[in-house]
Protein backbone atom coordinates (compact mmCIF):
# COMPACT_ATOMS: atom_id res chain seq x y z
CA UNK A 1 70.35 102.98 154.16
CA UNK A 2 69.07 106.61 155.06
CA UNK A 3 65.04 106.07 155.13
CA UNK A 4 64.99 110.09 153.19
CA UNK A 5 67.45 109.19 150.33
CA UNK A 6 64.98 105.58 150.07
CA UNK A 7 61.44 107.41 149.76
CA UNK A 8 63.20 109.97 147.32
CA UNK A 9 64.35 107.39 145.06
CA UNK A 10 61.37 105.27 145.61
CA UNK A 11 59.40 108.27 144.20
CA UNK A 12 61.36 109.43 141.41
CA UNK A 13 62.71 106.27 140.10
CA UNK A 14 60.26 106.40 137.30
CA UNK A 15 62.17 109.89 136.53
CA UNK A 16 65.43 108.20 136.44
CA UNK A 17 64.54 105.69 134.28
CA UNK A 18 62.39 107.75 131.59
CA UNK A 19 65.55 110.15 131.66
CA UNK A 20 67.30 106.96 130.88
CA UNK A 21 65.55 105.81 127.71
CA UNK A 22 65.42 108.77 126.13
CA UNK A 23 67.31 108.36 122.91
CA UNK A 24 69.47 111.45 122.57
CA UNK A 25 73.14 112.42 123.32
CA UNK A 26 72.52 114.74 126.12
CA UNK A 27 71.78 112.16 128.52
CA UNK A 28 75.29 110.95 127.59
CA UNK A 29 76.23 110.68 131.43
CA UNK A 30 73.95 108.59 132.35
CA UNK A 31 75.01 105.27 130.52
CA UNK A 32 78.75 104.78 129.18
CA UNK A 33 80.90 105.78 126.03
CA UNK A 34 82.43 104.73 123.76
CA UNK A 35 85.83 105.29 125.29
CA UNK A 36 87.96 102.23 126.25
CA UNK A 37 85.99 99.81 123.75
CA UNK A 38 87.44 97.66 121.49
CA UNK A 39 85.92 98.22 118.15
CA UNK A 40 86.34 96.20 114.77
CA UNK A 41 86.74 98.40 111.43
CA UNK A 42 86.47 96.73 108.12
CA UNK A 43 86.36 98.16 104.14
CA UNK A 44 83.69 95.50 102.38
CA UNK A 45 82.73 95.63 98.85
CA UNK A 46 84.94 96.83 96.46
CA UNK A 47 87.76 95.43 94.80
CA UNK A 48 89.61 95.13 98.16
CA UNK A 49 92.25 98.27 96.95
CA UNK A 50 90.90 100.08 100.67
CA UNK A 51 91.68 98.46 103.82
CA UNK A 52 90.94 98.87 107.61
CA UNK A 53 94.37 99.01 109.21
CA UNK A 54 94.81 98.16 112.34
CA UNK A 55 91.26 95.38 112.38
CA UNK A 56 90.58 96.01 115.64
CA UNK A 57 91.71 98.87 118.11
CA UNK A 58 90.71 100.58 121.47
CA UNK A 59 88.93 103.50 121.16
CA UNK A 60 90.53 106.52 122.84
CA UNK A 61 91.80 110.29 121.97
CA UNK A 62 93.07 110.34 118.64
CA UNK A 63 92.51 108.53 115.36
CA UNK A 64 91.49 104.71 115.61
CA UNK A 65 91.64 103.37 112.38
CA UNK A 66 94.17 104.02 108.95
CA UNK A 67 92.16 103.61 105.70
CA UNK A 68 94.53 102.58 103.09
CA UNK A 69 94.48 102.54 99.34
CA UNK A 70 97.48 100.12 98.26
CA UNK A 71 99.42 100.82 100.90
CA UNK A 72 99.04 104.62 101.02
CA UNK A 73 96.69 106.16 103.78
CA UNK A 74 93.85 107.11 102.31
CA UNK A 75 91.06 108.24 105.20
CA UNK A 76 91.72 108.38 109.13
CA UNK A 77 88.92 107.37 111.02
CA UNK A 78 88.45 108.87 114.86
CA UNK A 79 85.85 107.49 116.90
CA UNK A 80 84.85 109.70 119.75
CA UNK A 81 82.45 108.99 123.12
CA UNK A 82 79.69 108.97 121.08
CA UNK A 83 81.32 110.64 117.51
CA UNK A 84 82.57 109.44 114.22
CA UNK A 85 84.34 111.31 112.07
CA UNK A 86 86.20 109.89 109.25
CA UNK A 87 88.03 112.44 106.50
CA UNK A 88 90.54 112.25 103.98
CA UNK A 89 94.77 112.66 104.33
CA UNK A 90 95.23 111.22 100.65
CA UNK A 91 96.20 114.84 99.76
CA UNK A 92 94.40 114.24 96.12
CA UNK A 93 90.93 114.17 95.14
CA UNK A 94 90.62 110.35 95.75
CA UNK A 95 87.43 107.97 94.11
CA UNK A 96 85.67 105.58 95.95
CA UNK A 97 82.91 103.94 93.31
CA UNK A 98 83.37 100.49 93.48
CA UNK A 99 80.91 99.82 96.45
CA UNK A 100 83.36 100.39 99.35
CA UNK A 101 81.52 100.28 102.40
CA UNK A 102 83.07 101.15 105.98
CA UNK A 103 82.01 98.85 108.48
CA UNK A 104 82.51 99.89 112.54
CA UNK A 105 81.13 96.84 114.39
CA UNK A 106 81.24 95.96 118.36
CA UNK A 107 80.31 99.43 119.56
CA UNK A 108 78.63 98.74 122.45
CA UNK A 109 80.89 100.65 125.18
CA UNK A 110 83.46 99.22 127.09
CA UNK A 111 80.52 97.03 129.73
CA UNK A 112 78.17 97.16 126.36
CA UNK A 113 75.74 98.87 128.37
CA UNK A 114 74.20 100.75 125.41
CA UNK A 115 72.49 100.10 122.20
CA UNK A 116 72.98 102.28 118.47
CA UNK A 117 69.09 103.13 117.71
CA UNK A 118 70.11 106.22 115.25
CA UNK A 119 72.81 108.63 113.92
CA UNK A 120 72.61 112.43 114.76
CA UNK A 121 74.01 116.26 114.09
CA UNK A 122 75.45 114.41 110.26
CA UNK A 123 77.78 116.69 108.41
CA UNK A 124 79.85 116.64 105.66
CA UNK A 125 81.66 118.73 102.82
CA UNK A 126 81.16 116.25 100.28
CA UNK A 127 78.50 117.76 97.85
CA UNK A 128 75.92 115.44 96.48
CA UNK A 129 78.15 112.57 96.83
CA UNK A 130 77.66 111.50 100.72
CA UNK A 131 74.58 112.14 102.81
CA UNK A 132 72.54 110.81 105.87
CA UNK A 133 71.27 107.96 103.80
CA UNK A 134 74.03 106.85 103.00
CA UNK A 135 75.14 105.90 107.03
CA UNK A 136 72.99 103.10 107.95
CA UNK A 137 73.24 100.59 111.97
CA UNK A 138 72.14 97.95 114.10
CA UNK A 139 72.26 97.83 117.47
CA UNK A 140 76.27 97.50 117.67
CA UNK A 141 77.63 98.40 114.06
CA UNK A 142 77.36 101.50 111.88
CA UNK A 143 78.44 101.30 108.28
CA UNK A 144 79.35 104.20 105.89
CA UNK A 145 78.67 103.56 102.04
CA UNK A 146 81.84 105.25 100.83
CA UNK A 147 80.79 105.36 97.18
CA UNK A 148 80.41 106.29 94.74
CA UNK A 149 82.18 109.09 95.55
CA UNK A 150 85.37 111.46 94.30
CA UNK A 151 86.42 112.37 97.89
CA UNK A 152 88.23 115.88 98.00
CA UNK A 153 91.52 116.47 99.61
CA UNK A 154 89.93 117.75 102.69
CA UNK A 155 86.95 115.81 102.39
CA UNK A 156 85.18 114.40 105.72
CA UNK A 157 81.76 112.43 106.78
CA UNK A 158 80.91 113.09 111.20
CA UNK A 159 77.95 112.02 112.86
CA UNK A 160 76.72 110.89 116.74
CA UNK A 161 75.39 108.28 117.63
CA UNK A 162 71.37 108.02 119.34
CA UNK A 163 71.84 105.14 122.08
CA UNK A 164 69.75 103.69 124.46
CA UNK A 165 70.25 101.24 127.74
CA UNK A 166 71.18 97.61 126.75
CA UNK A 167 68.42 95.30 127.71
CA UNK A 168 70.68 94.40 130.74
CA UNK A 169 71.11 98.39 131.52
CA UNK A 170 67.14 98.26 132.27
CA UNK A 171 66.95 94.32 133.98
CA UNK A 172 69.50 96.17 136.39
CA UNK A 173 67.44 99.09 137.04
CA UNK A 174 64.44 96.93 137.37
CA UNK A 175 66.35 94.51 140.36
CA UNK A 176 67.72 98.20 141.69
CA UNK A 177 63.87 99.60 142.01
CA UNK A 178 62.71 96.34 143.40
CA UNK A 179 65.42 95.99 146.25
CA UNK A 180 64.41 99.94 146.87
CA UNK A 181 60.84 99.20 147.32
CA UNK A 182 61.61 96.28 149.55
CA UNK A 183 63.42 97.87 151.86
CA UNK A 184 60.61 100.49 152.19
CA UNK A 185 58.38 97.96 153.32
């Protein structure tokens, strides 16, 4: 290994990593996305009139999931690198007020090298009804309280998502800067 590229990494791996944990989106590049991940999408609460179709899909360009009501879709929901953005094609004002809750689980990125620690740059054109507080994670799963709601024809909730390293993201980068400062010696 060149003895430069060493010392230089040696010295600034305390850089990398700080650059690392910091919790925002710009330091997107530096762990994975959300592209290529299989992620679960499920309506709970309710009277079971909205459902997630398909369960389960790979996230990619392009809508992901098909919100239904009876049948009919109701809500597309697109989940981006680190974006979701779910809006309305019933073509009606539509309600929502029996406790519907959407439910995105397993997003973790495709090696689930990252963890959900907040939500970010939140918009919508839904009045009163929707707002921050009503979008709510763990590490792996965001959920959208849907109600209660009269969602307009054009109506749409989008947010990113904060992430950090997995816990195995910074064991790795721990082994990486102890092999480094090994082979210094």
């Amino acid at each position: 290994m060149n003895t430069d590229y060493t010392r230089f990494l040696g010295r600034n791996l305390a850089v990398v990593a700080v650059l690392a944990l910091t919790p925002t989106v710009a330091h997107a590049d530096l762990i994975g996305d959300l592209f290529g991940d299989e992620v679960d999408g499920a309506i709970v609460g309710g009277p079971g009139a909205f459902v997630v179709v398909p369960p389960t899909a790979i996230v990619g360009g392009g809508v992901e999931f098909v919100i239904e009501f009876v049948g009919t879709p109701a809500f597309n929901v697109d989940i981006g690198a680190f974006s979701v953005h779910v809006y309305s094609v019933f073509g009606a004002p539509i309600s929502t007020g029996a406790g519907e809750v959407l439910v995105l689980s397993d997003l973790d990125g495709v090696l689930g090298d990252f963890e959900i620690i907040g939500i970010t740059n939140f918009q919508t054109n839904q009045g009163p009804g929707i707002s921050i507080s009503d979008v709510t994670w763990t590490a792996h799963t965001v959920s959208l309280n849907m109600s209660p709601n009269i969602w307009e024809a054009d109506g749409f909730v989008s947010f990113d998502l904060v992430k950090i390293p997995a816990p195995s993201v910074l064991a790795l980068l721990g082994v990486a800067g102890l092999i480094v400062r090994r082979r210094r010696r």
